[in-house]
PDB file of N, CA and C in Angstrom:
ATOM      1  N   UNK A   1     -55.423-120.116 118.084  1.00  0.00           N
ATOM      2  CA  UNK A   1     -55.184-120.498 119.458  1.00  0.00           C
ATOM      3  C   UNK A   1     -55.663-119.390 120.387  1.00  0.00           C
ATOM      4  N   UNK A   2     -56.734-119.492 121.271  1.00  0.00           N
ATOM      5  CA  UNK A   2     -56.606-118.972 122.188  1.00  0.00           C
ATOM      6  C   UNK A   2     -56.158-118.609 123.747  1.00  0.00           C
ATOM      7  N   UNK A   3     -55.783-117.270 124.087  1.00  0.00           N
ATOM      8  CA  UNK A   3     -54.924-117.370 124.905  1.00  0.00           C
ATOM      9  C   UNK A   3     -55.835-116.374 126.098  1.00  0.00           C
ATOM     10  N   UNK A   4     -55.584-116.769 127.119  1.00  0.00           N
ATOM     11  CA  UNK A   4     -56.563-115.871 128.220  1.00  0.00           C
ATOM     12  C   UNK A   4     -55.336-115.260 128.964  1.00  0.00           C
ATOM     13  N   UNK A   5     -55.806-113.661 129.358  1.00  0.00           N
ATOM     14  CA  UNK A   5     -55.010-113.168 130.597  1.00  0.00           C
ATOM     15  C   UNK A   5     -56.102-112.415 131.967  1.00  0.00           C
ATOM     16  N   UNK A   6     -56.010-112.890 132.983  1.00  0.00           N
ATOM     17  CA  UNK A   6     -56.334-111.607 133.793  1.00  0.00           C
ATOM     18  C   UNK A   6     -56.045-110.318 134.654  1.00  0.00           C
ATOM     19  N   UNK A   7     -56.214-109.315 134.370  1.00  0.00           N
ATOM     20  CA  UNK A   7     -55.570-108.197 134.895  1.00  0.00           C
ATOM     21  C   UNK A   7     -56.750-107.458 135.252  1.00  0.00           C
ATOM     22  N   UNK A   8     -56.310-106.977 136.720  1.00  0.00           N
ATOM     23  CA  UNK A   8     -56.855-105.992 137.673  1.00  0.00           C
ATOM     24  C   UNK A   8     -56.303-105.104 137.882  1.00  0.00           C
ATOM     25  N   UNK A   9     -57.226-103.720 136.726  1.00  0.00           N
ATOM     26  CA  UNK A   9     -56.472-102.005 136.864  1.00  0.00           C
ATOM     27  C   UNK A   9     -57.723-101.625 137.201  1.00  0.00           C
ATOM     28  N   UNK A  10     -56.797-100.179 138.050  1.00  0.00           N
ATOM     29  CA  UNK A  10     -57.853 -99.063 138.730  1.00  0.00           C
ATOM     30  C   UNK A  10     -57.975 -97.987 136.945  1.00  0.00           C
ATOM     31  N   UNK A  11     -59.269 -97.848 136.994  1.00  0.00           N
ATOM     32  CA  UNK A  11     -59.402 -97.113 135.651  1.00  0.00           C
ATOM     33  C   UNK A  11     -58.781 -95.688 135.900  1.00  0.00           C
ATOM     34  N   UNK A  12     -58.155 -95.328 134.563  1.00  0.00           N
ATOM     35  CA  UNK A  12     -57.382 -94.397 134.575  1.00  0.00           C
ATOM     36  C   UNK A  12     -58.739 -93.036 133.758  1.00  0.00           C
ATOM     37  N   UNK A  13     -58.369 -92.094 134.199  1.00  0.00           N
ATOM     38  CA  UNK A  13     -58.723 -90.810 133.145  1.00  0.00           C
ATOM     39  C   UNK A  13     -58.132 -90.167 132.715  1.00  0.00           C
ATOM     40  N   UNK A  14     -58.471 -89.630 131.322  1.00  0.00           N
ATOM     41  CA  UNK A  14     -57.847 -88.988 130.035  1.00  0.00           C
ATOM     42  C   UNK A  14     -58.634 -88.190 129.860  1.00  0.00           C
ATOM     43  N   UNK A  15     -58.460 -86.679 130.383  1.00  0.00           N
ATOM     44  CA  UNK A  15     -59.690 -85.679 129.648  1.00  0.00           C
ATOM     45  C   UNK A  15     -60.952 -85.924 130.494  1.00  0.00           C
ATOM     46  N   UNK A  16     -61.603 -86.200 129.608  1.00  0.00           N
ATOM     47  CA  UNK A  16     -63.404 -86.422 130.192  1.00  0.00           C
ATOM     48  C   UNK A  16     -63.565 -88.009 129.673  1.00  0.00           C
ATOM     49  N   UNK A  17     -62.411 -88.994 129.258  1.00  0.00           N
ATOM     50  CA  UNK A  17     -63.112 -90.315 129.024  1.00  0.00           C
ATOM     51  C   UNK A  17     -62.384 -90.776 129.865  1.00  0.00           C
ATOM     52  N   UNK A  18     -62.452 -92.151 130.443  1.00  0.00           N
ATOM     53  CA  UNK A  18     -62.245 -93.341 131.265  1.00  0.00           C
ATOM     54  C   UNK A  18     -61.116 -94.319 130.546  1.00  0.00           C
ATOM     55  N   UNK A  19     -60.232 -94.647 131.235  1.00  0.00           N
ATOM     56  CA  UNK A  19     -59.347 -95.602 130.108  1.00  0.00           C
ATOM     57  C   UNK A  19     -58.750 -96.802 131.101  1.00  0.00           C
ATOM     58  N   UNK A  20     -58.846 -98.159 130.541  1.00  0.00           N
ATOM     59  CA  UNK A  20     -57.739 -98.688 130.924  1.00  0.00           C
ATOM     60  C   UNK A  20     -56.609 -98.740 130.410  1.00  0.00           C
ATOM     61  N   UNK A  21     -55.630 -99.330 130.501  1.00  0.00           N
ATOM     62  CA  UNK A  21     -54.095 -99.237 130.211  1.00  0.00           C
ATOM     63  C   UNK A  21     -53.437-100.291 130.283  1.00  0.00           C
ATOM     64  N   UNK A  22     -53.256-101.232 129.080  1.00  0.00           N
ATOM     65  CA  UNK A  22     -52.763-102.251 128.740  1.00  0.00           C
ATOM     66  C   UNK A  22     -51.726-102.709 129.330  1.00  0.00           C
ATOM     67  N   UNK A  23     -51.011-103.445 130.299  1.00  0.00           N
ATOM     68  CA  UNK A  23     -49.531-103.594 130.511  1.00  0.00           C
ATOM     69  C   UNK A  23     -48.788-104.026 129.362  1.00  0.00           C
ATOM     70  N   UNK A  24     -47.292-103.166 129.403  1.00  0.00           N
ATOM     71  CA  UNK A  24     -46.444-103.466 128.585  1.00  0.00           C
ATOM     72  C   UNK A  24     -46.034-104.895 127.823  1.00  0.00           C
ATOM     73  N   UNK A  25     -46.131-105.640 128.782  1.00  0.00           N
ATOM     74  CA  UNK A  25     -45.590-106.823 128.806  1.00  0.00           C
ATOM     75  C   UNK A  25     -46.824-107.756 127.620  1.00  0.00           C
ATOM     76  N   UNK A  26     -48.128-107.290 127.600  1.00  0.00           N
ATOM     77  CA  UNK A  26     -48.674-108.096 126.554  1.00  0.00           C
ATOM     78  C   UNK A  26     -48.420-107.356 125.320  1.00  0.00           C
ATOM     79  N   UNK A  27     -47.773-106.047 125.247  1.00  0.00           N
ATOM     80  CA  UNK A  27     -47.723-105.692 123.697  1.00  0.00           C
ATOM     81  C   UNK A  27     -47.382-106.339 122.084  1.00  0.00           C
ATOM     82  N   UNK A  28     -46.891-107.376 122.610  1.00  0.00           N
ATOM     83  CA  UNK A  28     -46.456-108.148 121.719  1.00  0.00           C
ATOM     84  C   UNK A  28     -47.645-109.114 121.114  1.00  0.00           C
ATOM     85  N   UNK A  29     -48.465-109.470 122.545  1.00  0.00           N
ATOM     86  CA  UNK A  29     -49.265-110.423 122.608  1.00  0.00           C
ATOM     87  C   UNK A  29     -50.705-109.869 121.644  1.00  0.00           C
ATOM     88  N   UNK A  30     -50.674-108.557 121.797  1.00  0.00           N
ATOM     89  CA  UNK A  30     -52.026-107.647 121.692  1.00  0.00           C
ATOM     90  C   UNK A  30     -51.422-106.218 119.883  1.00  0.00           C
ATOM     91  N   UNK A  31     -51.351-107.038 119.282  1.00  0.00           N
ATOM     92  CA  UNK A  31     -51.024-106.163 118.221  1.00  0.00           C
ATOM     93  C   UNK A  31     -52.291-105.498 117.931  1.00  0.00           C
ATOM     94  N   UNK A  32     -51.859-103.945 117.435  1.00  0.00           N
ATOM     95  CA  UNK A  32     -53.087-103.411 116.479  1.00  0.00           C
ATOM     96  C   UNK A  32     -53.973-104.401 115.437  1.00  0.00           C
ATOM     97  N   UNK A  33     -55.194-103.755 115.350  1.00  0.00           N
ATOM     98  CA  UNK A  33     -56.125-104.612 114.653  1.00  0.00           C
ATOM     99  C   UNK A  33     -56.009-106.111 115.226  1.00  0.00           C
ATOM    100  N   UNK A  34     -55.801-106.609 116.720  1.00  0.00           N
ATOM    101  CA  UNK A  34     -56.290-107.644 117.437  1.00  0.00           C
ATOM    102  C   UNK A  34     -57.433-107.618 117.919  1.00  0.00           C
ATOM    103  N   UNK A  35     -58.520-108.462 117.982  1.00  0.00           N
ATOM    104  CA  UNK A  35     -60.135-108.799 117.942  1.00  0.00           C
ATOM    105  C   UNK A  35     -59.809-109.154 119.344  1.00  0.00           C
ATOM    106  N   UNK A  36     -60.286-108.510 120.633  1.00  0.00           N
ATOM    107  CA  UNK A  36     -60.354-109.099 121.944  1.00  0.00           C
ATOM    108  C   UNK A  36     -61.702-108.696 122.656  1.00  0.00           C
ATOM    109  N   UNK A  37     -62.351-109.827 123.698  1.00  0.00           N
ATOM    110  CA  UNK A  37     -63.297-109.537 124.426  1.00  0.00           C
ATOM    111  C   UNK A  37     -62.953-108.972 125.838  1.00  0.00           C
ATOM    112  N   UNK A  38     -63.620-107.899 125.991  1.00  0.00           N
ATOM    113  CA  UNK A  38     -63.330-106.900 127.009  1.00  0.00           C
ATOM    114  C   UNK A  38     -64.160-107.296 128.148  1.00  0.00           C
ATOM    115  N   UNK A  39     -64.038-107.982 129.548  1.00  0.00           N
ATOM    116  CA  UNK A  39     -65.444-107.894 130.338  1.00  0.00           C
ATOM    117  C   UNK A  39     -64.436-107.384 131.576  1.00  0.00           C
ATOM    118  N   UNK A  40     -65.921-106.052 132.278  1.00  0.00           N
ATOM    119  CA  UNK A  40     -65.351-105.763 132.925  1.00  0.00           C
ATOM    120  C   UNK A  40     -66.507-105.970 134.635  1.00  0.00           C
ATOM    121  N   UNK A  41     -65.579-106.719 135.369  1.00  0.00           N
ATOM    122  CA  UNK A  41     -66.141-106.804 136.824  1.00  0.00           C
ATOM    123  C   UNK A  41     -65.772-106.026 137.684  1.00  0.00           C
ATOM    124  N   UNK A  42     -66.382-104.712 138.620  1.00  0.00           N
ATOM    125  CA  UNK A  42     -66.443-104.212 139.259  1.00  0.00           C
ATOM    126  C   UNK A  42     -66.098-104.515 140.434  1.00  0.00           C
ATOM    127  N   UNK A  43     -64.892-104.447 140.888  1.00  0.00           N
ATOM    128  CA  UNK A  43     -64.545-105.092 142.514  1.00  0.00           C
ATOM    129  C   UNK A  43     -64.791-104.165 143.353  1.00  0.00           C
ATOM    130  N   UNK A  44     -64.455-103.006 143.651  1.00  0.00           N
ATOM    131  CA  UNK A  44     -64.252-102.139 144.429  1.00  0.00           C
ATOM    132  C   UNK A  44     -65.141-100.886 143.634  1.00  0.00           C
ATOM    133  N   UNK A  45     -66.057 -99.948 144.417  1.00  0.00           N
ATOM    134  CA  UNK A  45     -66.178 -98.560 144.281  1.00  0.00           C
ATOM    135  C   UNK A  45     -65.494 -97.902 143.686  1.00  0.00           C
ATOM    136  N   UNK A  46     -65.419 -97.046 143.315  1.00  0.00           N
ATOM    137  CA  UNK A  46     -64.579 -95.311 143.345  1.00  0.00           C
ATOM    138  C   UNK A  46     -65.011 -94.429 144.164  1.00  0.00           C
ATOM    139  N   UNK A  47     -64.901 -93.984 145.678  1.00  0.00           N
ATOM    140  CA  UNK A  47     -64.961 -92.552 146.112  1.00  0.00           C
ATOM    141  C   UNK A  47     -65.273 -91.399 145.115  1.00  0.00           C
ATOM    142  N   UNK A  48     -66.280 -91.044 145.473  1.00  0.00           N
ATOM    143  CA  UNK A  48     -66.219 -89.498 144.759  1.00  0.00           C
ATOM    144  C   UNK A  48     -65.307 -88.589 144.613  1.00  0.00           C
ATOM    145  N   UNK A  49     -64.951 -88.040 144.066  1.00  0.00           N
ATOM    146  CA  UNK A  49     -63.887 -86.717 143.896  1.00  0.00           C
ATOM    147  C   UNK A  49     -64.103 -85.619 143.926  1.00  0.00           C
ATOM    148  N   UNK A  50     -65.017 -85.469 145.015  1.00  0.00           N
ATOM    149  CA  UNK A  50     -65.151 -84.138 145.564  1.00  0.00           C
ATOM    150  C   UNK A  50     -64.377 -83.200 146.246  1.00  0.00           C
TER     151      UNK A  50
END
């Protein structure tokens, strides 16, 4: 069965890589070793961090 969600996060950083961050609430939904397609649409910029 497939099941669709959509969620809109500001990407987080860890170190020197880029991360998103799953909400809690699908953990159940999203077990380790779950096969999911990732697409990601660009809404908004990021400002530089200068």
């Amino acid at each position: 069965m497939q099941r669709n969600y959509t969620i809109t996060k500001k990407i987080a950083k860890h170190g020197e890589q880029r991360v998103i961050v799953i909400p809690s609430f699908l953990k159940d939904e999203l077990k380790p070793k779950t096969v999911v397609e990732v697409r990601i649409n660009v809404i908004k910029e990021a400002e530089d961090e200068r």
